[in-house]
C-alpha atoms as a PDB file:
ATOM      1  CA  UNK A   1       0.000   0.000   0.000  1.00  0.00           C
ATOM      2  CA  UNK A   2       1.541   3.330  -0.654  1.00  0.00           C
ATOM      3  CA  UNK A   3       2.473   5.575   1.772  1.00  0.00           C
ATOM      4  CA  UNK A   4       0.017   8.469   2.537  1.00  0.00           C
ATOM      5  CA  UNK A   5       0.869  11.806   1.061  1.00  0.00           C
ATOM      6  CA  UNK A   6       1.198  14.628   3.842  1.00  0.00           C
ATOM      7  CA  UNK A   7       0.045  17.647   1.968  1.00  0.00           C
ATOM      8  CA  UNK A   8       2.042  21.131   3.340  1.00  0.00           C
ATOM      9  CA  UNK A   9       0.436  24.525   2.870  1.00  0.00           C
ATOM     10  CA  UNK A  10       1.246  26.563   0.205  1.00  0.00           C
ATOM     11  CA  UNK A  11       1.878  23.160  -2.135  1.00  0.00           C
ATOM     12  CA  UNK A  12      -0.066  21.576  -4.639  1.00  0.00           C
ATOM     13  CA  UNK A  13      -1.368  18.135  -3.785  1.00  0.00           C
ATOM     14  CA  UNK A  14       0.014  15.085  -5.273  1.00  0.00           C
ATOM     15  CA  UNK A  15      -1.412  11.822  -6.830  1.00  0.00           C
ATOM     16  CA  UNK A  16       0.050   8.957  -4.500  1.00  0.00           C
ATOM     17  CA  UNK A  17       2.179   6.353  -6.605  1.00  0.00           C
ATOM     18  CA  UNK A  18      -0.339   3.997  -8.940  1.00  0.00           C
ATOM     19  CA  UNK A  19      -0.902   0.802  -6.677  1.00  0.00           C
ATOM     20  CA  UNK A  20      -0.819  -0.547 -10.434  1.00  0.00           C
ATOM     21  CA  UNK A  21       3.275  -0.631 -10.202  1.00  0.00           C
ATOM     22  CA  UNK A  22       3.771  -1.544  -6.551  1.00  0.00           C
ATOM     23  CA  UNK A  23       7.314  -3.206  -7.660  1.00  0.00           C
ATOM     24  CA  UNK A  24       8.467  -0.080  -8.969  1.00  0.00           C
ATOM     25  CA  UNK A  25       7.170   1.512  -6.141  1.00  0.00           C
ATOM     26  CA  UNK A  26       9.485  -0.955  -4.016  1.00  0.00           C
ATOM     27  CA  UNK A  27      12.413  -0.458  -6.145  1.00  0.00           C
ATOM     28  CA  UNK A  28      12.491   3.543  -5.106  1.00  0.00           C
ATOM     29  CA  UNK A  29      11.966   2.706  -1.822  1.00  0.00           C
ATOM     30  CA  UNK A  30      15.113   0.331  -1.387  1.00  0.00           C
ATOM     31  CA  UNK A  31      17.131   2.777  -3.769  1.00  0.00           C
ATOM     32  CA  UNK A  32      16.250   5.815  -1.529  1.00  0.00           C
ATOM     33  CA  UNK A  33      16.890   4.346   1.332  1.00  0.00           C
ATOM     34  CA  UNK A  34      20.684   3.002   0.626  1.00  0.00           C
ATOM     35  CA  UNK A  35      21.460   6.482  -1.005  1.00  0.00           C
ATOM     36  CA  UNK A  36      20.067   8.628   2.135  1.00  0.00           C
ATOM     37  CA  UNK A  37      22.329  11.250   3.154  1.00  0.00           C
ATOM     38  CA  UNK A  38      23.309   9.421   6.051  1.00  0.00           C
ATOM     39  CA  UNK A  39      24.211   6.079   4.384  1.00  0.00           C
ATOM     40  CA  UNK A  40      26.077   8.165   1.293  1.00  0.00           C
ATOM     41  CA  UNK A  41      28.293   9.775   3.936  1.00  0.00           C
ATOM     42  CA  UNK A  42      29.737   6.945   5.030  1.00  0.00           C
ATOM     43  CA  UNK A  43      32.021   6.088   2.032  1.00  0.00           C
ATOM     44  CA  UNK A  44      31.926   9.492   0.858  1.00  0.00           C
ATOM     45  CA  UNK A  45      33.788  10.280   4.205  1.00  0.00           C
ATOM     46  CA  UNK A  46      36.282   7.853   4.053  1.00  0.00           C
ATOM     47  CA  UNK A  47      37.511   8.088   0.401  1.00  0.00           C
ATOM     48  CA  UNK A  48      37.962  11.760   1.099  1.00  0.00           C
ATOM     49  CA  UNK A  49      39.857  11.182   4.249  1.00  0.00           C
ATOM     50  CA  UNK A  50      41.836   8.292   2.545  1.00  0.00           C
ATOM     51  CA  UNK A  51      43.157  10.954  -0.470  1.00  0.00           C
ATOM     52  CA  UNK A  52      46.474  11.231  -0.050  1.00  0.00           C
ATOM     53  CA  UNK A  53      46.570  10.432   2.985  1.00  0.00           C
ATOM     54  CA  UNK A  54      48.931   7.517   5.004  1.00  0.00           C
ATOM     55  CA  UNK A  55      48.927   7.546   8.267  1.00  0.00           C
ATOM     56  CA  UNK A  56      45.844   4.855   9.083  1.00  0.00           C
ATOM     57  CA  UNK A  57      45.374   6.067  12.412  1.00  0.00           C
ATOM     58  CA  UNK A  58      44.658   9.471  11.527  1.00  0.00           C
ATOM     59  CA  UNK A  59      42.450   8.845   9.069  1.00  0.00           C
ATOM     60  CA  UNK A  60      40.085   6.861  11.039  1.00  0.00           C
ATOM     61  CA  UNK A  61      40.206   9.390  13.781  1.00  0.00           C
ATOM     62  CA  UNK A  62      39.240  11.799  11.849  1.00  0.00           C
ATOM     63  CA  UNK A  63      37.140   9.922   9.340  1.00  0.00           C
ATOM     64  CA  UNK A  64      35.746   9.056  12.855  1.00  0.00           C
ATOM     65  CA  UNK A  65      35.057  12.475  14.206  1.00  0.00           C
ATOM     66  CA  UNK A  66      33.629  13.801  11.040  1.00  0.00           C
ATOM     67  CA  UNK A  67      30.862  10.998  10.975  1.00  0.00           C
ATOM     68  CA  UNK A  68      29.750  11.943  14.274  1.00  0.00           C
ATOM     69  CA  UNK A  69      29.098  16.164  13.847  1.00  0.00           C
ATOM     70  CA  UNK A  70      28.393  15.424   9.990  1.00  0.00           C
ATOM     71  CA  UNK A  71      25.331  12.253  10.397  1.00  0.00           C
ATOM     72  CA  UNK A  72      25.577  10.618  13.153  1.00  0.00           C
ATOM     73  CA  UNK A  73      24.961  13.398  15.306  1.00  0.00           C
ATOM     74  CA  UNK A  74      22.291  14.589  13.184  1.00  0.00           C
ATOM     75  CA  UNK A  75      20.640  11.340  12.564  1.00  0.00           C
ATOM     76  CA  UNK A  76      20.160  10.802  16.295  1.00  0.00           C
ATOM     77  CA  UNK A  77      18.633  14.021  17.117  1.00  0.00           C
ATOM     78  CA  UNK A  78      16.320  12.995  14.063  1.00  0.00           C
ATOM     79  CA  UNK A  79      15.286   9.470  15.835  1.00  0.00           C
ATOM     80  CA  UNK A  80      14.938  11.089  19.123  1.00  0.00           C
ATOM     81  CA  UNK A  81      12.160  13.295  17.271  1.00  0.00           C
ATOM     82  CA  UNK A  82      10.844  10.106  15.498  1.00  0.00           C
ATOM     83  CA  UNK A  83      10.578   8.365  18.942  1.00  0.00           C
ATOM     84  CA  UNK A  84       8.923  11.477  20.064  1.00  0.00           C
ATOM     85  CA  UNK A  85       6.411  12.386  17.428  1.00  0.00           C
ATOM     86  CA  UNK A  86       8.193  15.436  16.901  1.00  0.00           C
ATOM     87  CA  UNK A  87       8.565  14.426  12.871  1.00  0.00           C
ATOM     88  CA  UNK A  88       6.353  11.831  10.613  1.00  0.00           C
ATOM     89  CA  UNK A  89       9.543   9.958   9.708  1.00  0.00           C
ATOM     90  CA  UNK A  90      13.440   9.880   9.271  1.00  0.00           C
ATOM     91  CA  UNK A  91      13.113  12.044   6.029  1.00  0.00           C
ATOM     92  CA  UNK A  92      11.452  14.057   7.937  1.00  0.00           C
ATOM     93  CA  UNK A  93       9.155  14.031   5.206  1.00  0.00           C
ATOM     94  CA  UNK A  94       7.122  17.243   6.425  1.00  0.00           C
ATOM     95  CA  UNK A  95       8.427  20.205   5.191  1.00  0.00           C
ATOM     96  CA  UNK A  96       7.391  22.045   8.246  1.00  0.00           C
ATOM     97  CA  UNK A  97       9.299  19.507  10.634  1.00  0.00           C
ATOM     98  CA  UNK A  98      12.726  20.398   8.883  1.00  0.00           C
ATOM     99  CA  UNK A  99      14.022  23.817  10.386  1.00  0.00           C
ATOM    100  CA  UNK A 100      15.094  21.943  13.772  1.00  0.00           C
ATOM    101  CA  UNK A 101      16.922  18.673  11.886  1.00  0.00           C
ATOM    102  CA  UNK A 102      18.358  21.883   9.645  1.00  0.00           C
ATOM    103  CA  UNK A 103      19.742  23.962  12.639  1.00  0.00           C
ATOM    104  CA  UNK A 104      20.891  20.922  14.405  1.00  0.00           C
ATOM    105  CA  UNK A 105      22.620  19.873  11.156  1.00  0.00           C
ATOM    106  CA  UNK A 106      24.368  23.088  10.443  1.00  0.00           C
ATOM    107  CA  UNK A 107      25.386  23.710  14.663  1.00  0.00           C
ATOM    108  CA  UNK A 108      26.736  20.079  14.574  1.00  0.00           C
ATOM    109  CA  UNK A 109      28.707  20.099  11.432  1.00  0.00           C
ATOM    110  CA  UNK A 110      30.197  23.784  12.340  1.00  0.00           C
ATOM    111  CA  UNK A 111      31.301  22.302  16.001  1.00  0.00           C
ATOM    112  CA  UNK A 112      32.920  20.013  13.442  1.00  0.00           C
ATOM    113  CA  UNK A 113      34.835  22.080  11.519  1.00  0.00           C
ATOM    114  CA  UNK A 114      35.992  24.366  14.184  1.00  0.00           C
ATOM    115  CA  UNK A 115      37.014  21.267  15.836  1.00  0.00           C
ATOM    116  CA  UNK A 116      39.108  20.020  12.541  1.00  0.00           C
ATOM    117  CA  UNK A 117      40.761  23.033  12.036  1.00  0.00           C
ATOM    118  CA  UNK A 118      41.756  23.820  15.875  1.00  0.00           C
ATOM    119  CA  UNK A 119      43.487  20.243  15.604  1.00  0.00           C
ATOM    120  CA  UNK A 120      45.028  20.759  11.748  1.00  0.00           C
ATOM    121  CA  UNK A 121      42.763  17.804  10.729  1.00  0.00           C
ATOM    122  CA  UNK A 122      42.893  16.730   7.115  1.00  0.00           C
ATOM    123  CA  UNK A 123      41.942  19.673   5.225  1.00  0.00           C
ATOM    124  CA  UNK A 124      40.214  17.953   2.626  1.00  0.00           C
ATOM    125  CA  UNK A 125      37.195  17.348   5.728  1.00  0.00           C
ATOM    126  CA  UNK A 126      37.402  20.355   7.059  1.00  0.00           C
ATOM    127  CA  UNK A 127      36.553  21.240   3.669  1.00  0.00           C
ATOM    128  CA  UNK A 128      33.404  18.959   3.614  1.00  0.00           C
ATOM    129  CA  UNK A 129      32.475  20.412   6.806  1.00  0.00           C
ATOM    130  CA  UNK A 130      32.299  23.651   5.455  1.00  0.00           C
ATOM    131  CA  UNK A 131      30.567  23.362   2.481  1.00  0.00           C
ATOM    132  CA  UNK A 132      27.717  21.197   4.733  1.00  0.00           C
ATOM    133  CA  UNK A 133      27.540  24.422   7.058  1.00  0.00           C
ATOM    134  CA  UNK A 134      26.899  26.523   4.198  1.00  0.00           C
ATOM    135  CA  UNK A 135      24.626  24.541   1.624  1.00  0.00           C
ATOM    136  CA  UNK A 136      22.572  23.343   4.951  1.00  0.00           C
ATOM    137  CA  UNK A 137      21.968  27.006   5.774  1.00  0.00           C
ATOM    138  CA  UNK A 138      21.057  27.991   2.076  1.00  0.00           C
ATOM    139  CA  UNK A 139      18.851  24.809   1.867  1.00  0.00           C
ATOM    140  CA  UNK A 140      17.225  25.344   5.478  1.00  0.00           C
ATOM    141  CA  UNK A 141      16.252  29.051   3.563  1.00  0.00           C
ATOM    142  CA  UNK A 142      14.563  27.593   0.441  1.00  0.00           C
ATOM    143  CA  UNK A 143      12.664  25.030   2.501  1.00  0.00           C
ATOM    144  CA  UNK A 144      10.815  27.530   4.619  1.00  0.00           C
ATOM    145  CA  UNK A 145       8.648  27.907   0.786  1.00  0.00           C
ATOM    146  CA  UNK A 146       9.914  25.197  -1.139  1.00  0.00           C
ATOM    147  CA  UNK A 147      10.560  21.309  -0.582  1.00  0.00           C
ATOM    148  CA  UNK A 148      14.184  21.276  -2.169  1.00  0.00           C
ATOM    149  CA  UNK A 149      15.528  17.330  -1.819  1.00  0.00           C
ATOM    150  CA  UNK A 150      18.036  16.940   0.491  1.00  0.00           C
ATOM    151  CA  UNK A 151      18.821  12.915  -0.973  1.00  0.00           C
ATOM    152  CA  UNK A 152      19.909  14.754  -4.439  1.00  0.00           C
ATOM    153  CA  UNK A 153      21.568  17.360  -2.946  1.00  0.00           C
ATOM    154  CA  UNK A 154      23.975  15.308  -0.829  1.00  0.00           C
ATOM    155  CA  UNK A 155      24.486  13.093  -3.148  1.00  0.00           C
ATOM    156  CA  UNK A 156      25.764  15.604  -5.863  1.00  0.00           C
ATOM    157  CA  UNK A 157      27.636  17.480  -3.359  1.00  0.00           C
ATOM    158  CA  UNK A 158      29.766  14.102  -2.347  1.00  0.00           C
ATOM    159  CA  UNK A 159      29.946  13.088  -6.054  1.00  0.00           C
ATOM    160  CA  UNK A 160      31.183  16.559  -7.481  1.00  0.00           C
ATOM    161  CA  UNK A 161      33.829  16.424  -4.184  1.00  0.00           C
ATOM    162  CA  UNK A 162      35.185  12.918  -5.492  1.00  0.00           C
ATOM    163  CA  UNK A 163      35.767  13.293  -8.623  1.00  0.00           C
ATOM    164  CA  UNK A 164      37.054  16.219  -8.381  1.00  0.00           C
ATOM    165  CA  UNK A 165      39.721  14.771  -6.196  1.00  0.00           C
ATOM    166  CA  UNK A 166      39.854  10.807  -8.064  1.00  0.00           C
ATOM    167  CA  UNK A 167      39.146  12.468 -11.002  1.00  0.00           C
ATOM    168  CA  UNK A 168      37.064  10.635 -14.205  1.00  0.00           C
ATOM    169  CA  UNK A 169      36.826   7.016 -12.424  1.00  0.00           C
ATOM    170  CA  UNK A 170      34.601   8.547 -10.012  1.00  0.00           C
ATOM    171  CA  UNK A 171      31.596  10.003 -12.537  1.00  0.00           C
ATOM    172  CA  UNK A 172      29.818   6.730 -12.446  1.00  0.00           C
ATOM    173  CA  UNK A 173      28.707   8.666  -9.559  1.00  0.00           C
ATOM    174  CA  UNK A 174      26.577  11.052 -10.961  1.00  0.00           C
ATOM    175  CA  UNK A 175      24.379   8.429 -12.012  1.00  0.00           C
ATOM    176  CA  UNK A 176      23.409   7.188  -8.543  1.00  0.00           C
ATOM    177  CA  UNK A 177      22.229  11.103  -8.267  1.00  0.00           C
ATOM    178  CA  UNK A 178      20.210  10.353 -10.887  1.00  0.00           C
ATOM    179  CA  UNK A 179      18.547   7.506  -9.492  1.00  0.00           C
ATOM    180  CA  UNK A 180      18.013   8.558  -6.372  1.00  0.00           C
ATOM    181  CA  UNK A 181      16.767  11.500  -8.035  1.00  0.00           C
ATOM    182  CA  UNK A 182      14.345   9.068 -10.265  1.00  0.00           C
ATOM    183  CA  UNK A 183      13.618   7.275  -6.471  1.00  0.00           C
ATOM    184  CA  UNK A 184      12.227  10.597  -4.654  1.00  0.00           C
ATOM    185  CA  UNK A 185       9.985  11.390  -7.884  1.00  0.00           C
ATOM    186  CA  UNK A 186       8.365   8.219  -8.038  1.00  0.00           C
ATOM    187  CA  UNK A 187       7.612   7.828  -4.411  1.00  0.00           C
ATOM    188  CA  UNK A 188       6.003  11.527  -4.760  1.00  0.00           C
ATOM    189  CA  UNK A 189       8.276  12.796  -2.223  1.00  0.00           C
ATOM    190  CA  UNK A 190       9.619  15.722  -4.413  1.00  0.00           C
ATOM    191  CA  UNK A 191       8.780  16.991  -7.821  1.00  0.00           C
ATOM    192  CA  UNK A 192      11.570  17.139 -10.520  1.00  0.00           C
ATOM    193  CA  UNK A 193      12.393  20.495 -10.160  1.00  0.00           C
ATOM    194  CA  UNK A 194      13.166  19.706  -6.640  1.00  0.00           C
ATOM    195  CA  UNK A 195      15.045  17.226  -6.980  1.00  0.00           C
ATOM    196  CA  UNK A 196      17.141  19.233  -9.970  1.00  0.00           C
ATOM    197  CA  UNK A 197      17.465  22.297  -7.707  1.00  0.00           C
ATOM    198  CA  UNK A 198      19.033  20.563  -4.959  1.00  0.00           C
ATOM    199  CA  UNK A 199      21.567  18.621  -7.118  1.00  0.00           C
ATOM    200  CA  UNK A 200      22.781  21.836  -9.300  1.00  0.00           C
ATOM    201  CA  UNK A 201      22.477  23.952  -6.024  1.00  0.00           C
ATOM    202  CA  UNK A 202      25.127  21.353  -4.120  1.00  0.00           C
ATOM    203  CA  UNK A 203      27.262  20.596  -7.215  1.00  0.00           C
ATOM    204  CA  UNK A 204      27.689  25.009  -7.665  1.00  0.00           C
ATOM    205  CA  UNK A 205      28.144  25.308  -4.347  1.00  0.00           C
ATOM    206  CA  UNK A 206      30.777  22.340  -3.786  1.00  0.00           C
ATOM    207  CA  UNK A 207      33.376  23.519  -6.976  1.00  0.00           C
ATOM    208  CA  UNK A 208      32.972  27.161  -5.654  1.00  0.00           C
ATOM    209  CA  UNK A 209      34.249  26.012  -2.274  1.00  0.00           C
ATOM    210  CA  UNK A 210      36.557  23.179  -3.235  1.00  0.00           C
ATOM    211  CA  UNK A 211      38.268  26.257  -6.231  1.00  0.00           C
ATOM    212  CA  UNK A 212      38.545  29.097  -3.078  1.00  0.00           C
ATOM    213  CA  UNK A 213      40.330  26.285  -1.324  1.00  0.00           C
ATOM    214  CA  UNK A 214      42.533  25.296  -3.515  1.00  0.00           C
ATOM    215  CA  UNK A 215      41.405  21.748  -3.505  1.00  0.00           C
END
């Protein structure tokens, strides 16, 4: 049965997924959920921390540390609302729900960065750090009108970072954007546009940092 549609003011309803196609429907939900923000971040993390970079022990402390302020932090705080009935689900699906996961977001991966750069941590994650501080504060401003998708977004951000660091062997991932892309769309959670806006938004916003830099 597909999942009920929470309307938000000042947005136009939409048709719930045909119950016609419920193994399409199934498909988008399993590819949504493995490219979430918080599951992308996990490799994303780690390859970044692992460019040119060999001293093991460092990396996973600070692959480590930027986990917790960049997702795992966040994630929490978002479960503790589930558990609550503070949001409808770990999406956080409502567009009215997301200013707190937002601010928490942005306060947590700042402590992060301030933290990484007090310490001389990799610069390549401070540098991730930042540009999550700034695209969650420009996406926490659109969503107070407009339901931009935070699944593309990420995932454009972390694939623009990667291959501009790897290079061509890692543009394969700009098709997982557009799946997950494809994913959101088809489960009615965002419209194209959406899902558009928050991949060009992250990938502008990622080369502008990643050029000032010097990465």
């Amino acid at each position: 049965m597909p999942d009920p549609i929470v309307l938000q003011e000042g947005e136009p309803p939409i048709a719930p997924p045909a119950s016609s196609k419920p193994l399409r429907i199934q498909i988008a939900r399993s590819i949504s959920a493995i490219l979430s923000p918080f599951v992308v971040s996990l490799p994303a993390v780690l390859l970044i921390a692992l460019y040119h970079e060999s001293n093991q022990l460092t990396v996973a402390e600070y692959t480590g540390l930027t986990l917790f302020f960049l997702s795992i932090g966040p994630m929490l705080y978002i479960l503790v609302g589930v558990w609550q009935g503070k949001f409808t689900d770990v999406d956080v699906s409502n567009r009215s729900q997301r200013f707190g996961p937002f601010l928490f977001g942005i306060i947590s991966a700042f402590a992060g960065f301030v933290i990484m750069t007090l310490t001389n941590g990799p610069k390549n994650l401070q540098t991730m750090l930042l540009i999550t501080v700034i695209g969650g504060i420009i996406m926490m401003t659109i969503t107070l009108w407009w339901k931009i998708s935070i699944h593309a977004s990420s995932l454009a951000g972390a694939a623009t970072f990667l291959t501009a660091l790897y290079g061509t062997s890692m543009l394969f991932t700009f098709l997982l954007v557009a799946l997950v892309g494809w994913s959101r769309v088809v489960l009615r959670r965002h419209t194209l546009s959406q899902v558009l806006a928050g991949s060009f938004l992250n990938i502008a916003l990622t080369i502008a940092v990643l050029m000032i830099r010097g990465i």
